[in-house]
Protein backbone atom coordinates (compact mmCIF):
# COMPACT_ATOMS: atom_id res chain seq x y z
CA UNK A 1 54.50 -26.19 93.07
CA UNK A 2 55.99 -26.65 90.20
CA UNK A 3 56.74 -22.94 87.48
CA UNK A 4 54.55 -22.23 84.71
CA UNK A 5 57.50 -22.49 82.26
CA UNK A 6 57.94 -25.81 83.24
CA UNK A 7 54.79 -27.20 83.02
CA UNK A 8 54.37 -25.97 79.61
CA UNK A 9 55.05 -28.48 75.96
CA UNK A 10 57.73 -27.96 74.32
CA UNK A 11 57.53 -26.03 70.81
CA UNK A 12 59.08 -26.72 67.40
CA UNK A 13 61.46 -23.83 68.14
CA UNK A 14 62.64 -25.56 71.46
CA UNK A 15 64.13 -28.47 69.26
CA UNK A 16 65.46 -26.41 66.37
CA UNK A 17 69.12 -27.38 66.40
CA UNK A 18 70.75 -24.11 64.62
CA UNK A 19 71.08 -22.69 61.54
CA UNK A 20 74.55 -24.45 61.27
CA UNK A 21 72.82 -27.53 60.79
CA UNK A 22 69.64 -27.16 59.09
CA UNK A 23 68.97 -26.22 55.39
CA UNK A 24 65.39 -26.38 55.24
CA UNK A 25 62.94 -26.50 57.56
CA UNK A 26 59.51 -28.53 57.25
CA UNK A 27 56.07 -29.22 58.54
CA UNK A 28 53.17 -31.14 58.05
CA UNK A 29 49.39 -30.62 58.17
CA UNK A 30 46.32 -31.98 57.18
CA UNK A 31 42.71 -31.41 56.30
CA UNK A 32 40.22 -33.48 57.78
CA UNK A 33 36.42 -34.29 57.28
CA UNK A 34 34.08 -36.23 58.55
CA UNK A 35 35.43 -39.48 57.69
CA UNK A 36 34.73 -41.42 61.31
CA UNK A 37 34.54 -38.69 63.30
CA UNK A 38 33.73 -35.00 63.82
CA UNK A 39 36.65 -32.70 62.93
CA UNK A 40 36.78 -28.54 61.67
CA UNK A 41 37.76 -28.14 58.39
CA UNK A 42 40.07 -25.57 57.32
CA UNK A 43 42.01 -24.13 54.46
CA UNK A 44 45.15 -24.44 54.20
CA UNK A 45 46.03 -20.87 54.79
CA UNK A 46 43.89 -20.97 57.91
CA UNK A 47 46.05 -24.15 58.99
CA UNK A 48 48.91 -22.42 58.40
CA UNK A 49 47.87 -19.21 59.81
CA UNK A 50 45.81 -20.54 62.79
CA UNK A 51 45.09 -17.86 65.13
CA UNK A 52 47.40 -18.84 68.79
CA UNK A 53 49.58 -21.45 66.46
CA UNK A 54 50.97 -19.18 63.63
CA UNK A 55 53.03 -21.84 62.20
CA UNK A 56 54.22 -20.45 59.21
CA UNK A 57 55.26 -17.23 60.58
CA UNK A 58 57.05 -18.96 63.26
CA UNK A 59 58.70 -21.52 60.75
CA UNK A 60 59.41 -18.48 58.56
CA UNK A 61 61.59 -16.81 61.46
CA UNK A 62 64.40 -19.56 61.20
CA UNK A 63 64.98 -17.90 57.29
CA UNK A 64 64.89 -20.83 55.84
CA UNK A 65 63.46 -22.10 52.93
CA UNK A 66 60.59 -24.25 53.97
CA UNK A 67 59.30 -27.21 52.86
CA UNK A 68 55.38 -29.21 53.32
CA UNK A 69 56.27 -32.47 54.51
CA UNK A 70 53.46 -33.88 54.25
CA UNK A 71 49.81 -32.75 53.68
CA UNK A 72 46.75 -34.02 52.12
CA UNK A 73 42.75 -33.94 52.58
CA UNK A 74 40.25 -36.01 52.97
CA UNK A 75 37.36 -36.30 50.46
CA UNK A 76 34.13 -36.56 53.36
CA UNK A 77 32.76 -32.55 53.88
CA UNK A 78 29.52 -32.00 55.24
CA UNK A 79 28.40 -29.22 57.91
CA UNK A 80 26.01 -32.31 60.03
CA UNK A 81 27.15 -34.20 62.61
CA UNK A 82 28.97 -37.78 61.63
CA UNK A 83 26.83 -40.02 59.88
CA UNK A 84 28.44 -43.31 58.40
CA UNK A 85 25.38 -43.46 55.78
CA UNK A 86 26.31 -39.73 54.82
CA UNK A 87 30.39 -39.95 54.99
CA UNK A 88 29.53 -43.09 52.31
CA UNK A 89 27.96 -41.19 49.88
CA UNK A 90 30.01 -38.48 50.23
CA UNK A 91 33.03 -40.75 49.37
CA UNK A 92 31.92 -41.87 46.13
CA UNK A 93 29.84 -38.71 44.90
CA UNK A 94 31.85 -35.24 46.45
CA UNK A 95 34.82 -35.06 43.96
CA UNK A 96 34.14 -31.08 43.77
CA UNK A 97 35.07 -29.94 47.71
CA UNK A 98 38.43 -32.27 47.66
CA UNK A 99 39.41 -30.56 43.97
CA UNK A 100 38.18 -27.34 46.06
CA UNK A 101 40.51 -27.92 48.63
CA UNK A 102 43.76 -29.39 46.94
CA UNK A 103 43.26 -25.79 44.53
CA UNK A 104 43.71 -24.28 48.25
CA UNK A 105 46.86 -25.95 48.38
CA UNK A 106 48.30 -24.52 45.13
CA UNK A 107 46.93 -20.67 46.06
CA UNK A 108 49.18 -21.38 49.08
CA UNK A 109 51.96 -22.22 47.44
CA UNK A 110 51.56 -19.48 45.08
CA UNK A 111 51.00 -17.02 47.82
CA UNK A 112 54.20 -18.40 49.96
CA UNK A 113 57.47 -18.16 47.81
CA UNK A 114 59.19 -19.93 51.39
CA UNK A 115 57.29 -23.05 50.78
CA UNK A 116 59.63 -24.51 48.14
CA UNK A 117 57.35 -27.55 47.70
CA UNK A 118 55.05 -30.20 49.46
CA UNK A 119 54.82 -34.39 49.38
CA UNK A 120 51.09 -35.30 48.71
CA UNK A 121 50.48 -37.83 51.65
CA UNK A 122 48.10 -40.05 48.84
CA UNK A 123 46.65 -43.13 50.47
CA UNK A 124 43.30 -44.33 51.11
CA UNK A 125 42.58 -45.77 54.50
CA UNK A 126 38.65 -46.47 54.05
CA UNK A 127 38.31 -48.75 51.29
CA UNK A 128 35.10 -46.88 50.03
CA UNK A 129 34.21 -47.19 52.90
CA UNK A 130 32.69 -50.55 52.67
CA UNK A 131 34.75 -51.29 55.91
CA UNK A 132 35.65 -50.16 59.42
CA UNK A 133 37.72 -46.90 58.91
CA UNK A 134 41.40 -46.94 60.37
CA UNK A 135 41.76 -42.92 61.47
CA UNK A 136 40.60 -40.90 58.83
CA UNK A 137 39.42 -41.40 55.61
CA UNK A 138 40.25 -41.28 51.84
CA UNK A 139 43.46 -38.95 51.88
CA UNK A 140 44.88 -40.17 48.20
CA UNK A 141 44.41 -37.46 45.30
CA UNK A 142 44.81 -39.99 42.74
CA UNK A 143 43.72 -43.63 43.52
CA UNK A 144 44.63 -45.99 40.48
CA UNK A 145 42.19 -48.91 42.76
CA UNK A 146 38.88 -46.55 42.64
CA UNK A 147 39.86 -45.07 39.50
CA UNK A 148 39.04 -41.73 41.63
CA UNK A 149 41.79 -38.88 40.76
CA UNK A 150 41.12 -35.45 41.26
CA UNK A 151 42.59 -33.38 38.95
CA UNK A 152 43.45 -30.65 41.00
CA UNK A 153 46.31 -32.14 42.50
CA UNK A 154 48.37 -32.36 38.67
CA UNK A 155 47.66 -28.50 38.94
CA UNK A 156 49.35 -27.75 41.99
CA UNK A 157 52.21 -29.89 41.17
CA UNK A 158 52.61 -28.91 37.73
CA UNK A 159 51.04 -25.09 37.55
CA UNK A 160 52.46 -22.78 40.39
CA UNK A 161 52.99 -19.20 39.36
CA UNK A 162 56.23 -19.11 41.77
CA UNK A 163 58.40 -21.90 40.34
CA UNK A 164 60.79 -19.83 38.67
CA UNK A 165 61.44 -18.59 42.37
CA UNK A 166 61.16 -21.61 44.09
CA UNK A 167 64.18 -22.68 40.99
CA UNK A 168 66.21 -20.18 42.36
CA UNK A 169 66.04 -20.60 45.80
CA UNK A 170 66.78 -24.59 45.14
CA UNK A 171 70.07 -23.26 43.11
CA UNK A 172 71.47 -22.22 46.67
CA UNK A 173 71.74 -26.10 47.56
């Protein structure tokens, strides 16, 4: 039989390389609804924070300034369980939970003064959702196709309290 230690995965820590080599470190989440299937929804600072994960704490360990790879949301939020009828009209009517969510985003950038800054993953899979969904759905914060754009988004990239910080830190590259 074979150890526990080797039968468990690998962690983000067991590939880390050394502080001789890496500058900033990065990760990537996401928020998802009910776009084609059932999924929890979370904040970002419960992503971040997840209770038996801890990701940020763990990324914040290397001392590094950190980075959001990629993140986004989807626009589909309702407590029932997936209904294509529902996750449809949600799409084209529920611009207030997405703007909800993305305003997450900037109070965790605000809170975080690590998290120098994050790429919007903004792309929209379901085409309104007239058609079969590929993954998830609607992820884009600004569509220029839909004319949907949710201002939130121009917010968090424009209006965080800690850029003067996050200015700094960049000054040590």
């Amino acid at each position: 039989m074979k150890n526990k230690e080797a039968l468990q995965c690998p962690t983000f820590e067991d590939y880390y390389p050394g502080d001789e080599y890496v500058d900033i470190v990065g990760f990537t989440f996401y928020n998802r609804g009910k776009a084609s299937y059932n999924r929890v929804r979370m904040a970002p600072q419960q992503i971040v924070n997840q209770k038996g994960r801890n990701t940020l704490n763990r990324i914040k360990k290397f001392n590094k300034p950190i980075f959001i790879d990629e993140v986004a949301t989807t626009a589909i939020r309702y407590e029932d369980v997936y209904n294509a009828a529902k996750s449809r009209e949600a799409y084209k009517t529920d611009s207030v939970k997405k703007n909800i969510r993305i305003r997450q985003l900037q109070h965790l950038m605000d809170a975080e003064f690590d998290i120098l800054g994050f790429v919007y993953f903004n792309v929209d899979y379901t085409k309104g959702l007239t058609q079969k969904t590929i993954g998830e759905a609607d992820r884009s914060a600004i569509n220029l196709e839909t004319k949907k754009i949710y201002p939130a988004i121009l917010d968090v990239a424009h209006g965080t309290q800690q850029i003067t910080k996050r200015n700094q830190l960049m000054k040590l590259f």
